[in-house]
Protein backbone atom coordinates (compact mmCIF):
# COMPACT_ATOMS: atom_id res chain seq x y z
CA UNK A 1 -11.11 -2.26 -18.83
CA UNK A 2 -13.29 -2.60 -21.89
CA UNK A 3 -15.35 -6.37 -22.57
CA UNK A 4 -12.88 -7.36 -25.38
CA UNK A 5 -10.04 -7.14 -22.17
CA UNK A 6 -11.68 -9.50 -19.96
CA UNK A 7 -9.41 -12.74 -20.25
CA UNK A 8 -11.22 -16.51 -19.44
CA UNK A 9 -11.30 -16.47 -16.14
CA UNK A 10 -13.02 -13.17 -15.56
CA UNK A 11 -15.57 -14.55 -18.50
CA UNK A 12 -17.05 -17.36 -16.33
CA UNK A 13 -20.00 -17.24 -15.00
CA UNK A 14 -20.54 -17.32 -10.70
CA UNK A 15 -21.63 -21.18 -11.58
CA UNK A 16 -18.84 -21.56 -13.65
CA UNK A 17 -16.12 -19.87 -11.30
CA UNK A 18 -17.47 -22.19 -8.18
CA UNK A 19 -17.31 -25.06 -10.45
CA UNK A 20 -13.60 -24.07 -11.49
CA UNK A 21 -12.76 -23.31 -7.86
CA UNK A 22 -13.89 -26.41 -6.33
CA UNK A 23 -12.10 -28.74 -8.78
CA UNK A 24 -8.36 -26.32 -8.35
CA UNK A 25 -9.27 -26.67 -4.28
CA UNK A 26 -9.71 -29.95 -4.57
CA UNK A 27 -6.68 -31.04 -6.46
CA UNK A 28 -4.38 -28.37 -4.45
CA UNK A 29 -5.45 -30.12 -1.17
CA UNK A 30 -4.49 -33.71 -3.16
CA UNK A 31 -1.05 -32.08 -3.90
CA UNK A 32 -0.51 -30.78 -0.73
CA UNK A 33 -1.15 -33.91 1.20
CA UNK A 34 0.73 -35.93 -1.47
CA UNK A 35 4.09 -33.31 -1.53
CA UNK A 36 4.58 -31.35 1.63
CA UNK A 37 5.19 -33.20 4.82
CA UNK A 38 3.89 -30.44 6.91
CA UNK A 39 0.56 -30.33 5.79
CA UNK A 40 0.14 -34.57 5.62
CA UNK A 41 1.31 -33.93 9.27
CA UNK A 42 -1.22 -31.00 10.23
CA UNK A 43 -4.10 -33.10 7.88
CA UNK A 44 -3.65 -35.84 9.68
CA UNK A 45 -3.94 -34.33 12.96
CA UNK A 46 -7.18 -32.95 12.43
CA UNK A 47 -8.54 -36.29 10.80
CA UNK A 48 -8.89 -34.53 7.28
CA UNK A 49 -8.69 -36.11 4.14
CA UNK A 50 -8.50 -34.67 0.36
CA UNK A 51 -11.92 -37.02 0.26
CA UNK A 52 -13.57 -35.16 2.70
CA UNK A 53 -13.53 -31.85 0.52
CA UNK A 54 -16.78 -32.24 -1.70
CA UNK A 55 -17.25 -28.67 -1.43
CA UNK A 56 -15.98 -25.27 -1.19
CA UNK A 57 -17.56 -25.11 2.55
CA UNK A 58 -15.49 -28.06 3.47
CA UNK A 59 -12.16 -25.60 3.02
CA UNK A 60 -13.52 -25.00 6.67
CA UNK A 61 -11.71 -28.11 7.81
CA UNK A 62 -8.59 -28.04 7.18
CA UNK A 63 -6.08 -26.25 8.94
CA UNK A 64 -4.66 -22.68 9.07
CA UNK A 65 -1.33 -21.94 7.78
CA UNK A 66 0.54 -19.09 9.47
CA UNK A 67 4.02 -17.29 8.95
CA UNK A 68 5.73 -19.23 11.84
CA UNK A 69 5.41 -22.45 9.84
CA UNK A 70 7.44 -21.33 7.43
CA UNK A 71 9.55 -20.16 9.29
CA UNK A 72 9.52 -23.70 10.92
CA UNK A 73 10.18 -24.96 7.26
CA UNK A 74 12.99 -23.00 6.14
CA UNK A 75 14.43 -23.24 3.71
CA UNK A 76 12.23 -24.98 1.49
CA UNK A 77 10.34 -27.81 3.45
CA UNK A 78 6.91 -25.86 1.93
CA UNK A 79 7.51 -26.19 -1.52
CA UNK A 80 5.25 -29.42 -3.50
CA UNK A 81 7.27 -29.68 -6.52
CA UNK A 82 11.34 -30.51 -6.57
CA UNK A 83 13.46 -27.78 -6.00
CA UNK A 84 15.29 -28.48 -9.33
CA UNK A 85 11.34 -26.88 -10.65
CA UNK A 86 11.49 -24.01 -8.79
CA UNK A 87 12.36 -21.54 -11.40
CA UNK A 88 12.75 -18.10 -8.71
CA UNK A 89 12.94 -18.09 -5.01
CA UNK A 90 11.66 -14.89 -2.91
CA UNK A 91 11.93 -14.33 0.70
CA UNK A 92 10.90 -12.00 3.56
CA UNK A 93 13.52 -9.61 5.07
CA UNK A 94 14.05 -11.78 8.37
CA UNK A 95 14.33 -9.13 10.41
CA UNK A 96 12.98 -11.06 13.45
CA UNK A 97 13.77 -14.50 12.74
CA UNK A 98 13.94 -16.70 10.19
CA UNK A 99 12.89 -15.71 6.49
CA UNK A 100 9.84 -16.68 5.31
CA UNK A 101 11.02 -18.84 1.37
CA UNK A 102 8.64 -18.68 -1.27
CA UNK A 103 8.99 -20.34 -4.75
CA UNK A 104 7.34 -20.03 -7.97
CA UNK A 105 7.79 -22.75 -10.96
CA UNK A 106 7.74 -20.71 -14.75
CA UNK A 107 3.96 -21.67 -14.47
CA UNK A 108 3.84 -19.31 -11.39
CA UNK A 109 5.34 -17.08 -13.07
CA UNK A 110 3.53 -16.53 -16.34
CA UNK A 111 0.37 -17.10 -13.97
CA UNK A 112 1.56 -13.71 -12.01
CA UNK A 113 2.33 -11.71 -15.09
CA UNK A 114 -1.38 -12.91 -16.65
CA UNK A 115 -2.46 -11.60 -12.90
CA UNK A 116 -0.52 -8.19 -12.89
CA UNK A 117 -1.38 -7.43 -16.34
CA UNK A 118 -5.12 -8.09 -14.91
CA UNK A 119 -4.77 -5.80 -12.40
CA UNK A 120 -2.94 -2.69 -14.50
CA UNK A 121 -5.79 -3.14 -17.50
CA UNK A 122 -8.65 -2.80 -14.26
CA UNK A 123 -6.54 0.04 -12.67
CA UNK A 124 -6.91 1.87 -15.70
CA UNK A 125 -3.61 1.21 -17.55
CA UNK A 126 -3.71 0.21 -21.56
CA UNK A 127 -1.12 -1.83 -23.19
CA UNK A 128 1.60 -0.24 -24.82
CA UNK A 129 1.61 2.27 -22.25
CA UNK A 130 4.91 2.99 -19.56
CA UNK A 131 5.06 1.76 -16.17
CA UNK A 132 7.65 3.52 -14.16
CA UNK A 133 7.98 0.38 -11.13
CA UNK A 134 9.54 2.32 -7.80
CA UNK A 135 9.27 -1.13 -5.72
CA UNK A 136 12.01 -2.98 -4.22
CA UNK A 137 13.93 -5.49 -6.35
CA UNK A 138 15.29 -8.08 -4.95
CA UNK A 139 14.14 -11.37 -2.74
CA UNK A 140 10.99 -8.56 -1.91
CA UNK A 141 8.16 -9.65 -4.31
CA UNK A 142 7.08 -6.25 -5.15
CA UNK A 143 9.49 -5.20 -8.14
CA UNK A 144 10.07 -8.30 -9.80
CA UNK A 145 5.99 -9.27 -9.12
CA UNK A 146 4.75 -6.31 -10.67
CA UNK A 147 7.63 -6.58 -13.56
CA UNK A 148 6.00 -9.37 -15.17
CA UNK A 149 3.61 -6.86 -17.10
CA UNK A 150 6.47 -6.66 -19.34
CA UNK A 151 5.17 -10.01 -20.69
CA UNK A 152 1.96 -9.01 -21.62
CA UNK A 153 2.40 -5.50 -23.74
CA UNK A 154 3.60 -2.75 -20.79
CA UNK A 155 6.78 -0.97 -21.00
CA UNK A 156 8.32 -1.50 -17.70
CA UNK A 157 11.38 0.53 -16.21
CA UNK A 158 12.69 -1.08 -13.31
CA UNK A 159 14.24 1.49 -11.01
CA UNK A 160 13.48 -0.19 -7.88
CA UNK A 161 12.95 2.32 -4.43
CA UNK A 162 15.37 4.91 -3.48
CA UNK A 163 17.78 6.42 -6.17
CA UNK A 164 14.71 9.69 -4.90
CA UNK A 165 16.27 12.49 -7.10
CA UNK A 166 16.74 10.25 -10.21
CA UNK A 167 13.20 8.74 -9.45
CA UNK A 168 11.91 12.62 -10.46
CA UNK A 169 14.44 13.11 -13.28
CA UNK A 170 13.78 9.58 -14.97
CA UNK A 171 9.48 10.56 -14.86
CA UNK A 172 10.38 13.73 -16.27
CA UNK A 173 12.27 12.44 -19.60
CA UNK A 174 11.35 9.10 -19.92
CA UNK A 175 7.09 10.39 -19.41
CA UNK A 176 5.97 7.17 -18.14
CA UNK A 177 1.93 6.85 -17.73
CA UNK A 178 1.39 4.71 -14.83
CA UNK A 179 3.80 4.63 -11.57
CA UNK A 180 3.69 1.81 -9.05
CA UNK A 181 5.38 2.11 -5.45
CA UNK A 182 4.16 2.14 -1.78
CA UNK A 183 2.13 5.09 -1.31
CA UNK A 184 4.49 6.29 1.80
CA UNK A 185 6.93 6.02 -0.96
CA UNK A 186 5.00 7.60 -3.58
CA UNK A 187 4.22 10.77 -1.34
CA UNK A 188 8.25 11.09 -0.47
CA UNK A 189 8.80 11.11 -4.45
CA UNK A 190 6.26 13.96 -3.91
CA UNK A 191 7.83 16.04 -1.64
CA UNK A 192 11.33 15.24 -3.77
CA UNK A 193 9.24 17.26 -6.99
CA UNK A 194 8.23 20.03 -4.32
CA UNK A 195 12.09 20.21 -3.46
CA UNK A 196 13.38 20.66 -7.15
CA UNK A 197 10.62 22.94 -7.67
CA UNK A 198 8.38 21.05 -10.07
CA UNK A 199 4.40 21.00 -10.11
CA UNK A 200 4.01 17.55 -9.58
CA UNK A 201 0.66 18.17 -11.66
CA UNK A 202 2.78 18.75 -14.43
CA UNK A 203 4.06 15.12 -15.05
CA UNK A 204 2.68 12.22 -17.77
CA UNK A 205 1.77 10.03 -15.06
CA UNK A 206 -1.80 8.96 -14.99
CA UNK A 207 -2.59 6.37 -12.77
CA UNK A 208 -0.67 5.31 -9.70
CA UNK A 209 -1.00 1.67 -8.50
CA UNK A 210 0.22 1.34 -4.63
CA UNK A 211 0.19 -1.11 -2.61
CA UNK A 212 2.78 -3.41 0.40
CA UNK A 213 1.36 -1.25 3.32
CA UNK A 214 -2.02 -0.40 4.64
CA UNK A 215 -3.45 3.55 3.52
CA UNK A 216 -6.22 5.15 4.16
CA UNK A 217 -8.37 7.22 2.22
CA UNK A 218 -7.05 10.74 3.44
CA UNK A 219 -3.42 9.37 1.59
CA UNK A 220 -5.14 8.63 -1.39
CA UNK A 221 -6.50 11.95 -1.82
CA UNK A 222 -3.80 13.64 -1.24
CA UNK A 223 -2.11 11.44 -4.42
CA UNK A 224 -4.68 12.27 -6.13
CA UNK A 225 -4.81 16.01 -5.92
CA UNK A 226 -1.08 16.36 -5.54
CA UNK A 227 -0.05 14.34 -8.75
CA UNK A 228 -3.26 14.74 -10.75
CA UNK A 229 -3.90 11.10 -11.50
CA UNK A 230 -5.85 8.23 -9.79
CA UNK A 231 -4.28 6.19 -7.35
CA UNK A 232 -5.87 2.54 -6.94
CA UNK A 233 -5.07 -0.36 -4.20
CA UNK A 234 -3.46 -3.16 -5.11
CA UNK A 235 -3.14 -6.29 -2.84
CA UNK A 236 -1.07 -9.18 -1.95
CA UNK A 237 1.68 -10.88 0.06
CA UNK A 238 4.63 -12.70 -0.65
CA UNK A 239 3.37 -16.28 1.13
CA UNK A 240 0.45 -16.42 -1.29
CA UNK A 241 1.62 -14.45 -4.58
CA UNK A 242 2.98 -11.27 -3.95
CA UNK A 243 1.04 -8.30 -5.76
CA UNK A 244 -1.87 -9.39 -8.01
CA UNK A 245 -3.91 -10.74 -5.52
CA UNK A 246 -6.37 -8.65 -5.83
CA UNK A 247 -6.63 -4.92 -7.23
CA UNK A 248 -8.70 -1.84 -7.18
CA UNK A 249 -11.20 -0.83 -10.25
CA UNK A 250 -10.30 2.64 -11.28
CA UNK A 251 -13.86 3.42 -12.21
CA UNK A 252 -15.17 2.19 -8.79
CA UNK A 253 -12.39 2.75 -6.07
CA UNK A 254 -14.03 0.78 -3.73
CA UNK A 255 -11.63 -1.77 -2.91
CA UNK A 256 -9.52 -4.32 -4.51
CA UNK A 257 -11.03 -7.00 -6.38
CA UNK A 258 -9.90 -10.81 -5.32
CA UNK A 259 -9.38 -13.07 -8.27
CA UNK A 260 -11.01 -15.34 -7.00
CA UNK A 261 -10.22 -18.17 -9.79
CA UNK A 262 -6.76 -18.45 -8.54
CA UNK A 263 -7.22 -17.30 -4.70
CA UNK A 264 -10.22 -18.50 -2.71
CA UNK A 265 -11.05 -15.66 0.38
CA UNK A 266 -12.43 -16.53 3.81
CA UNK A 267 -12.98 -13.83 6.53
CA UNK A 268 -12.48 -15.31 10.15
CA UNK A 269 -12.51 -13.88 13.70
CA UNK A 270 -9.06 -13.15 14.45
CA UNK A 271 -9.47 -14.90 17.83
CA UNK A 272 -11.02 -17.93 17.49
CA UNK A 273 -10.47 -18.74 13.87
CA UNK A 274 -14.36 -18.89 12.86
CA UNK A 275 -15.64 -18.23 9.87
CA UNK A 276 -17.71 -14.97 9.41
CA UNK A 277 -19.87 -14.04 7.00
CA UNK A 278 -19.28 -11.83 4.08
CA UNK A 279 -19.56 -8.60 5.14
CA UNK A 280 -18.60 -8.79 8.89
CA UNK A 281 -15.19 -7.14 9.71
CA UNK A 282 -12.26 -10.07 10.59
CA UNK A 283 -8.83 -11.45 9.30
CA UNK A 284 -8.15 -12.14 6.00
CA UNK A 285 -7.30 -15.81 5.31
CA UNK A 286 -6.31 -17.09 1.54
CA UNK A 287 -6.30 -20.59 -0.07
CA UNK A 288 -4.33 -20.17 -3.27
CA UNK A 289 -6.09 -22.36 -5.92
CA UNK A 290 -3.77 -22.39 -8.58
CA UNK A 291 -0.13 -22.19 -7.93
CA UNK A 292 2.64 -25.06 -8.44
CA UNK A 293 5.74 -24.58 -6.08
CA UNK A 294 4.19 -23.53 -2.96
CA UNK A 295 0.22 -24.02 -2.81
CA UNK A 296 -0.44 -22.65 0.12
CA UNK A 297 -4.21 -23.38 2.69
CA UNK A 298 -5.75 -21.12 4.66
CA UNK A 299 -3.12 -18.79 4.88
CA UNK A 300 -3.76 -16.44 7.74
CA UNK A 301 -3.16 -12.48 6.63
CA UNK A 302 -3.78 -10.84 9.76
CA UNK A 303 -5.10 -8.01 7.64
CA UNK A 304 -8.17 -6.80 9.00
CA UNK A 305 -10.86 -6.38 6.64
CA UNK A 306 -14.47 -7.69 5.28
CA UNK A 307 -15.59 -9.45 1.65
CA UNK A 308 -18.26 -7.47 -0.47
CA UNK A 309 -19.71 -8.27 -3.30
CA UNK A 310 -18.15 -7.58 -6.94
CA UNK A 311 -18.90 -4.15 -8.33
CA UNK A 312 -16.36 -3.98 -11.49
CA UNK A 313 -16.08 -7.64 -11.28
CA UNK A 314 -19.50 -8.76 -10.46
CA UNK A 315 -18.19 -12.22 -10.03
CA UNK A 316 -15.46 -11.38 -7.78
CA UNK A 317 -15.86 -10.34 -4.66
CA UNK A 318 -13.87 -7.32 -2.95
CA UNK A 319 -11.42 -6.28 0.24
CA UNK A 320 -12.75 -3.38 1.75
CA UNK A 321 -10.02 -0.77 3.39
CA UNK A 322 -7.68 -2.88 5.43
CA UNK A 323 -7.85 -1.25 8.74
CA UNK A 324 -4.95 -2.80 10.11
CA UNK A 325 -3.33 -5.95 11.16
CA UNK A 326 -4.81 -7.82 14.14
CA UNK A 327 -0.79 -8.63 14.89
CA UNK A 328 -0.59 -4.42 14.68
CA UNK A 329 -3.16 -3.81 17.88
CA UNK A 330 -1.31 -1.87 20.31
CA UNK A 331 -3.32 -1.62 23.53
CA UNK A 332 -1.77 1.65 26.06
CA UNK A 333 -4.03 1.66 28.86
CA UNK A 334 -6.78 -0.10 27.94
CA UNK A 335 -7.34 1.42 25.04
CA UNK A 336 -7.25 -0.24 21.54
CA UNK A 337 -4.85 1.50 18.61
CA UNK A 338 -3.71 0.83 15.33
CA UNK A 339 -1.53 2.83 13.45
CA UNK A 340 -4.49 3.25 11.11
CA UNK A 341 -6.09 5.49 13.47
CA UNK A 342 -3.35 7.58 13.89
CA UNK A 343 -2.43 8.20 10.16
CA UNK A 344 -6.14 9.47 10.19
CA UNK A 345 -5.45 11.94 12.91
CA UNK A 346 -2.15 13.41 11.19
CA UNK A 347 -3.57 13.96 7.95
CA UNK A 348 -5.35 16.69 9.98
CA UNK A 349 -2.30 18.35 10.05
CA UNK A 350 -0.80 20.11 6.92
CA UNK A 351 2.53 20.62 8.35
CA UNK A 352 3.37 16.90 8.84
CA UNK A 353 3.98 14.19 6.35
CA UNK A 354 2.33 10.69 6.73
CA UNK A 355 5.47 9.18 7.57
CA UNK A 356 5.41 8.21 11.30
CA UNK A 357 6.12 5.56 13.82
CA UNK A 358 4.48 4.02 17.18
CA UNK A 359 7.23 3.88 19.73
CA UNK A 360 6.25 1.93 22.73
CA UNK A 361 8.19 2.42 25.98
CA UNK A 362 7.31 1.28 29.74
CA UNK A 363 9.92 3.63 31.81
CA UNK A 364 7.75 2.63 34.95
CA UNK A 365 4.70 0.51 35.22
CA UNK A 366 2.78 1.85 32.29
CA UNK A 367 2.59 1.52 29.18
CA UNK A 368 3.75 4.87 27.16
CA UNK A 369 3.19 5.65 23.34
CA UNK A 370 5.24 8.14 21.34
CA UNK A 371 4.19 9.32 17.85
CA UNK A 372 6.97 10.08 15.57
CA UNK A 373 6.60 12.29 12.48
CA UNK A 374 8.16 14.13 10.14
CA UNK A 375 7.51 16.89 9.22
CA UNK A 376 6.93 18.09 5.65
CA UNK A 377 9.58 19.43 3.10
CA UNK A 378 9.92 23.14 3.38
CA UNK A 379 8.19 23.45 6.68
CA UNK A 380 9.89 26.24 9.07
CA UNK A 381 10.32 26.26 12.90
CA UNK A 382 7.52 28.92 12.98
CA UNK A 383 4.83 26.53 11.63
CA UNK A 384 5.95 23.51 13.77
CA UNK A 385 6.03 25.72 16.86
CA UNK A 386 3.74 24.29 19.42
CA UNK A 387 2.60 21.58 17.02
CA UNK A 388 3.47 18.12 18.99
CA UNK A 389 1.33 19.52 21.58
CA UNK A 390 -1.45 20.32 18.78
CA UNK A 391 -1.14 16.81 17.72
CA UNK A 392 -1.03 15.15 21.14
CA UNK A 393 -4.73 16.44 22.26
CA UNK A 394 -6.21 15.83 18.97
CA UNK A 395 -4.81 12.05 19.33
CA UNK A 396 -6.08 11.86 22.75
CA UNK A 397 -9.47 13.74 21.88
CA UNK A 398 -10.36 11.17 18.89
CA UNK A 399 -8.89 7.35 19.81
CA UNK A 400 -8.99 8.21 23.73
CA UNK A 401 -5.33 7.41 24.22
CA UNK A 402 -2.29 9.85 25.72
CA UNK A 403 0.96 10.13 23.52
CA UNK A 404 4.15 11.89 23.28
CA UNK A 405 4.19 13.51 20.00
CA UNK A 406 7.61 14.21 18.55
CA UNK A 407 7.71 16.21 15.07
CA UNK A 408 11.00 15.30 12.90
CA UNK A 409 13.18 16.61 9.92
CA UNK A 410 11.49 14.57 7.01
CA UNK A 411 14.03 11.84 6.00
CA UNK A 412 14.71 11.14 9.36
CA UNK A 413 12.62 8.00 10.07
CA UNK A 414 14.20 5.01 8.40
CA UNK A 415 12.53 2.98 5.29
CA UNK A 416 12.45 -0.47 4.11
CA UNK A 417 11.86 -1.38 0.32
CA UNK A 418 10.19 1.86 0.36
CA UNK A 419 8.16 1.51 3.69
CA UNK A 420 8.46 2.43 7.38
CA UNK A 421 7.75 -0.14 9.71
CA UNK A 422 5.08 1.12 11.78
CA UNK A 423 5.40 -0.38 15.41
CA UNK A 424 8.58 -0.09 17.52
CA UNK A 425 8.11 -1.95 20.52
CA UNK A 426 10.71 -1.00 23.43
CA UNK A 427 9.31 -2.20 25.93
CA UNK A 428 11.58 -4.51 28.19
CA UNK A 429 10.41 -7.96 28.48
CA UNK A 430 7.65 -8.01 25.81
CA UNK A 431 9.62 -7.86 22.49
């Protein structure tokens, strides 16, 4: 992103940006107390008043928000402006419980579209250019979130996830330059242009934007080299934007950049709820500063990560690698897992795909772990002879844990708006 690209808010200065984020703090917490009965209620309880916010330090007092309360809220108990001003309504997929409702007035909206356009011109995209958008449409915020470029001079086509073969067919007439989609998603379009026979290296695409799922750096290398183009991180979730929150530089690639004069970042222990200091690995927690329908405080991620300074964004400070979710930490035996971990392992692999899933059992009195992967396109019985056992030491040699490894057809393992859910707890009695 050249100088003349840099809108207003990425012009202030630090003094200027914690003068700007104090005063949108300070009049969200007004609103909120004023508008949503829930957080009057949970104010209240902790003897907090908007007074007693005279500066960004005081966001320490006031009180976490978390998915359950919500959920607690449904439909639309969280929103701060009439429902008659809510101009789109989003929602998570509900699949245990309640949906989590999110709203956005038309000043959310054009707010989001100023953010995603942000993010693509930092990411490397230009104006003008094509964005071919493989997330989910629908009540998921990635397709429709990341559509709003459209407003502010990309060419977007909307084909949503799925649809695989036509995914290929549609980059290879309509030439598109930049491609956004989860990266599990990303790498099955891959092994769809290994299936027709296509280089992959071959296409117009130039930079790949993923994001809605933890990856590590072995997946983004493997982008990378398999596509020929750079593949940046971009963050959010639904209950405080959706994507836009923050997103990678693709001259730095060192983790998303927050934008901080419309999101205000804390990093706490995932325990207690402390703050930490920048730096120090804990859970993610945002205060949105700027949004009408649904402000939201303290919003706890449980993405695991740490705030560094601003490289690309000196101002801004940055997300390193999300590790995984502290709501995502299987323990089997003692021993501490996330799903993280194992991705690392099976990228060791070249016969197996990074598609997989944690299946936890307890046929007796312990705890038991299968890994389930596919395989990759095009891989015979020869190569996956042996294999799962391959795969089982190396697990058990690096995070200390035994497994049952199980190597699959690829396709097999189900996804969601492009994704696989990573944990399947079946386990009587704890789900």
């Amino acid at each position: 992103m050249t100088a003349t690209e840099l809108d207003a808010g990425q012009r202030m200065s630090l003094d200027e940006l914690r003068a700007d984020q104090l005063a949108n703090l300070k009049s969200t917490v007004t609103k909120v107390y004023e508008k949503v009965p829930f957080y009057r209620k949970a104010f209240d309880d902790l003897g907090v008043t908007p007074a007693d916010i005279t500066s960004l330090d005081d966001i320490a007092k006031l009180p976490f928000t978390n998915k359950q309360d919500l959920r607690d809220n449904y439909p639309f108990g969280m929103f701060a402006v009439p429902r008659e001003d809510v101009a789109r309504i989003h929602a998570s997929s509900g699949t245990t419980g309640l949906p989590t409702v999110v709203g956005y007035t038309l000043g959310d909206i054009d707010k989001w579209g100023s953010l995603i356009a942000r993010s693509i011109l930092g990411a490397g995209g230009k104006r003008g250019q094509m964005m071919h958008n493989a997330y989910g449409y629908g009540l998921f915020t990635g397709g429709l979130g990341v559509h709003g470029a459209e407003r502010h001079g990309f060419t977007v086509i909307p084909i949503s996830g799925g649809q695989t073969q036509r995914q290929v067919q549609l980059i290879q007439d309509f030439k598109p330059d930049i491609i956004t989609a989860t990266p599990t998603y990303l790498l099955t379009i891959l092994d769809e242009f290994h299936k027709q026979g296509i280089d992959p290296t071959t296409t117009s695409l130039q930079t790949a934007i993923c994001g809605a799922e933890p990856w590590t750096d072995e997946m983004r290398k493997e982008i990378e080299k398999s596509f020929n183009i750079n593949a940046v991180d971009i963050y959010g979730l639904s209950e405080v934007m959706g994507p836009g929150v923050a997103c990678e530089s693709a001259v730095t690639k060192d983790g998303p950049t927050i934008w901080e004069d419309h999101f205000y970042p804390e990093i706490v222990d995932p325990y207690t709820g402390e703050a930490l200091p920048d730096g120090e690995e804990g859970e993610l927690v945002f205060t949105s500063l700027t949004k009408e329908a649904l402000p939201i405080i303290r919003y706890r991620t449980h993405d695991l990560a740490s705030l560094l300074p601003g490289t690309a964004n000196p101002n801004f400070r940055r997300i390193s690698r999300i590790t995984g979710r502290s709501d995502d930490l299987i323990i089997i035996r003692g021993v501490n897992v996330y799903p993280a971990n194992v991705e690392s392992v099976l990228f060791e692999f070249e016969h197996l795909s990074p598609h997989f899933q944690l299946v936890l059992t307890r046929p007796g009195r312990m705890d038991e772990v299968t890994v389930e992967v596919e395989s990759r396109e095009g891989v015979g019985a020869v190569e996956l002879d042996g294999l799962n056992g391959l795969v089982a030491a190396r697990i058990k040699e690096r995070l200390g844990v035994s497994s049952t490894v199980s190597v699959l057809q690829p396709g097999v393992l189900p996804r969601s708006v492009g994704k696989l859910k990573r944990i399947i707890d079946r386990r009587e009695g704890l789900r």
